[in-house]
Protein backbone atom coordinates (compact mmCIF):
# COMPACT_ATOMS: atom_id res chain seq x y z
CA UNK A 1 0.00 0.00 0.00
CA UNK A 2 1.41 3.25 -0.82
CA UNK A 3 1.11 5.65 1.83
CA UNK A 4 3.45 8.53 3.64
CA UNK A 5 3.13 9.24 7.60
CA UNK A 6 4.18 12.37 9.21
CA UNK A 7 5.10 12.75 12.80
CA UNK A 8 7.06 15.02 14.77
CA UNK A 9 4.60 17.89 14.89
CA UNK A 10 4.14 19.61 18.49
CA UNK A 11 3.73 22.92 20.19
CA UNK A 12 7.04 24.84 20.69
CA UNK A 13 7.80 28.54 21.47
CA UNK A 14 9.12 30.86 18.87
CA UNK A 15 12.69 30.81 18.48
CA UNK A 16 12.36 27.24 18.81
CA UNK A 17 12.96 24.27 16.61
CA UNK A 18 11.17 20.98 15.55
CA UNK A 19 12.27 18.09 13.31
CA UNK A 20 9.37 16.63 10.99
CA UNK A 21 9.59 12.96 9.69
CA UNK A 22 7.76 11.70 6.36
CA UNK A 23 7.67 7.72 6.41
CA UNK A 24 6.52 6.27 3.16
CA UNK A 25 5.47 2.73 2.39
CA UNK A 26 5.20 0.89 -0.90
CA UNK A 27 7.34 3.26 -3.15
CA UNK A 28 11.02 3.68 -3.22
CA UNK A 29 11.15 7.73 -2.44
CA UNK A 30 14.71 8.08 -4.34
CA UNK A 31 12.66 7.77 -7.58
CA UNK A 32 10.39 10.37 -6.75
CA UNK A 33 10.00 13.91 -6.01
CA UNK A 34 8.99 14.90 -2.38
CA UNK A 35 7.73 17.78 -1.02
CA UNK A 36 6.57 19.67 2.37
CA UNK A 37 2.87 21.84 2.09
CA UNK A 38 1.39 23.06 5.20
CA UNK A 39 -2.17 25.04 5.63
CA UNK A 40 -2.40 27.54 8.29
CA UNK A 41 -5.09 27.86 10.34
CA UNK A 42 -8.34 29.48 8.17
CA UNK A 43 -5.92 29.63 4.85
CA UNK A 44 -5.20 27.64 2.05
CA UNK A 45 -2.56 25.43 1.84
CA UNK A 46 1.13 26.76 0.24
CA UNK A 47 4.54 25.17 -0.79
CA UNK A 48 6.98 24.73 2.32
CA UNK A 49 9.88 22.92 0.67
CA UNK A 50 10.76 19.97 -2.54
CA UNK A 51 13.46 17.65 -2.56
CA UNK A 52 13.30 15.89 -6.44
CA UNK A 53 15.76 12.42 -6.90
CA UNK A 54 18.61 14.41 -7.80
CA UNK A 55 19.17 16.02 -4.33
CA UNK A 56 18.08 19.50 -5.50
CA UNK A 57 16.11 21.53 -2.76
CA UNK A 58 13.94 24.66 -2.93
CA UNK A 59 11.81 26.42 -0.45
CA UNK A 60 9.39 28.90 0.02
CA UNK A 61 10.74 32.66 0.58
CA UNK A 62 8.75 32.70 4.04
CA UNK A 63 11.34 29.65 4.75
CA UNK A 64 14.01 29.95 3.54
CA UNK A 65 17.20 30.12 5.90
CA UNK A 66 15.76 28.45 8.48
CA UNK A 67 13.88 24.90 7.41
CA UNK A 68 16.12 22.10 5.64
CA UNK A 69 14.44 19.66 3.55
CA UNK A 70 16.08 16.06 3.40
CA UNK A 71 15.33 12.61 2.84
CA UNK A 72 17.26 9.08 3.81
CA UNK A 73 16.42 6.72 0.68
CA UNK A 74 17.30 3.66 2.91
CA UNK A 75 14.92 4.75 5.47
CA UNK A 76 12.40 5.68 3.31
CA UNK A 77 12.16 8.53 5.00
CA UNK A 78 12.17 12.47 4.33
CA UNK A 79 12.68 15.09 7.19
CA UNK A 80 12.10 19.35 7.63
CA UNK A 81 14.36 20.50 10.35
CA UNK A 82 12.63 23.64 11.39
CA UNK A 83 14.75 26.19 13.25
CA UNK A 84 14.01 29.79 14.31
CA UNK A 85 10.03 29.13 14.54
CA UNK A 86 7.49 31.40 14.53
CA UNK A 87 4.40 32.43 15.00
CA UNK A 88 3.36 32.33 11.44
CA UNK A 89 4.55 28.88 10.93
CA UNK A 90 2.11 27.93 12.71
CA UNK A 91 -0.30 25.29 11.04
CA UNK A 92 -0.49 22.10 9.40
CA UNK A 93 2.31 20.32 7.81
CA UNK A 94 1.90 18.04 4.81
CA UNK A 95 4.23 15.51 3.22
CA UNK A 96 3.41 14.44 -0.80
CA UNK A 97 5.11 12.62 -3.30
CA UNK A 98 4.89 12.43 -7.51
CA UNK A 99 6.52 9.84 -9.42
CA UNK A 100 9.05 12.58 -11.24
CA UNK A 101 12.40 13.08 -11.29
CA UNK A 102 11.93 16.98 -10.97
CA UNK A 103 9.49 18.53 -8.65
CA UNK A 104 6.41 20.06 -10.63
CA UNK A 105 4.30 23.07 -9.56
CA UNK A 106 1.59 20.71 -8.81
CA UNK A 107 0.28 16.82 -9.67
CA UNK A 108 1.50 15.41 -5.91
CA UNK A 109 -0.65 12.15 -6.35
CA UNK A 110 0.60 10.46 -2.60
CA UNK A 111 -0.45 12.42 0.15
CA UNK A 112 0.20 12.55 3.97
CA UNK A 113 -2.32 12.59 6.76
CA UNK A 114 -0.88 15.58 8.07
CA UNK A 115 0.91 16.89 11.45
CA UNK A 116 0.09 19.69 13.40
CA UNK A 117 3.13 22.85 14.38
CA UNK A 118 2.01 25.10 16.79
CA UNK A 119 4.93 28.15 17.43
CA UNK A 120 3.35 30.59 20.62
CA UNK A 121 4.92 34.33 21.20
């Protein structure tokens, strides 16, 4: 069964710093793209971070600096290290996957459940 599982997600205080975990089942993630969404509370969802099979990364501008995307083929497993939280990171995070060597705009056909980052002031 193909599937992806996030955990990690918590309450923290700004400034501080949470590592979220991606576990995927039934599909080797080095041959696809992976990515990081998250929806805040009451908004739509946006673009957090992609990792595609050649190692590239990108991230979001409201990110950038202070989340790392990465992913550990033999684990099957992709991570965001989130550092210097706050406030407006708060919401939930998403992991999603596309069979693609390059990460597209959109088309993420495997979907997480979802895990939820709280960041008080």
């Amino acid at each position: 069964q193909v599937q992806l599982v996030e955990s990690g997600g918590a309450s923290v205080q700004a400034g501080g710093s949470l590592r979220l975990s991606c576990a995927a089942t039934g599909f080797t993630i080095s041959n696809n793209c992976m990515a990081w969404f998250r929806q805040p509370p009451g908004k739509e969802r946006e673009d957090v971070a992609t990792i595609d099979t050649f190692g590239n990364t990108t991230y979001s501008d409201s990110v950038k600096g202070r989340f790392t995307i990465s992913s550990d083929s033999a684990q099957r497993t992709m991570y965001l290290q989130m550092n210097r939280l706050k406030p407006e990171d708060t919401a939930k995070y998403y992991c999603a996957s596309v069979r693609a060597h390059l990460c597209p705009l959109a088309g993420y056909d495997i979907w997480g459940q979802g895990t939820q980052v709280t960041v008080s002031s």
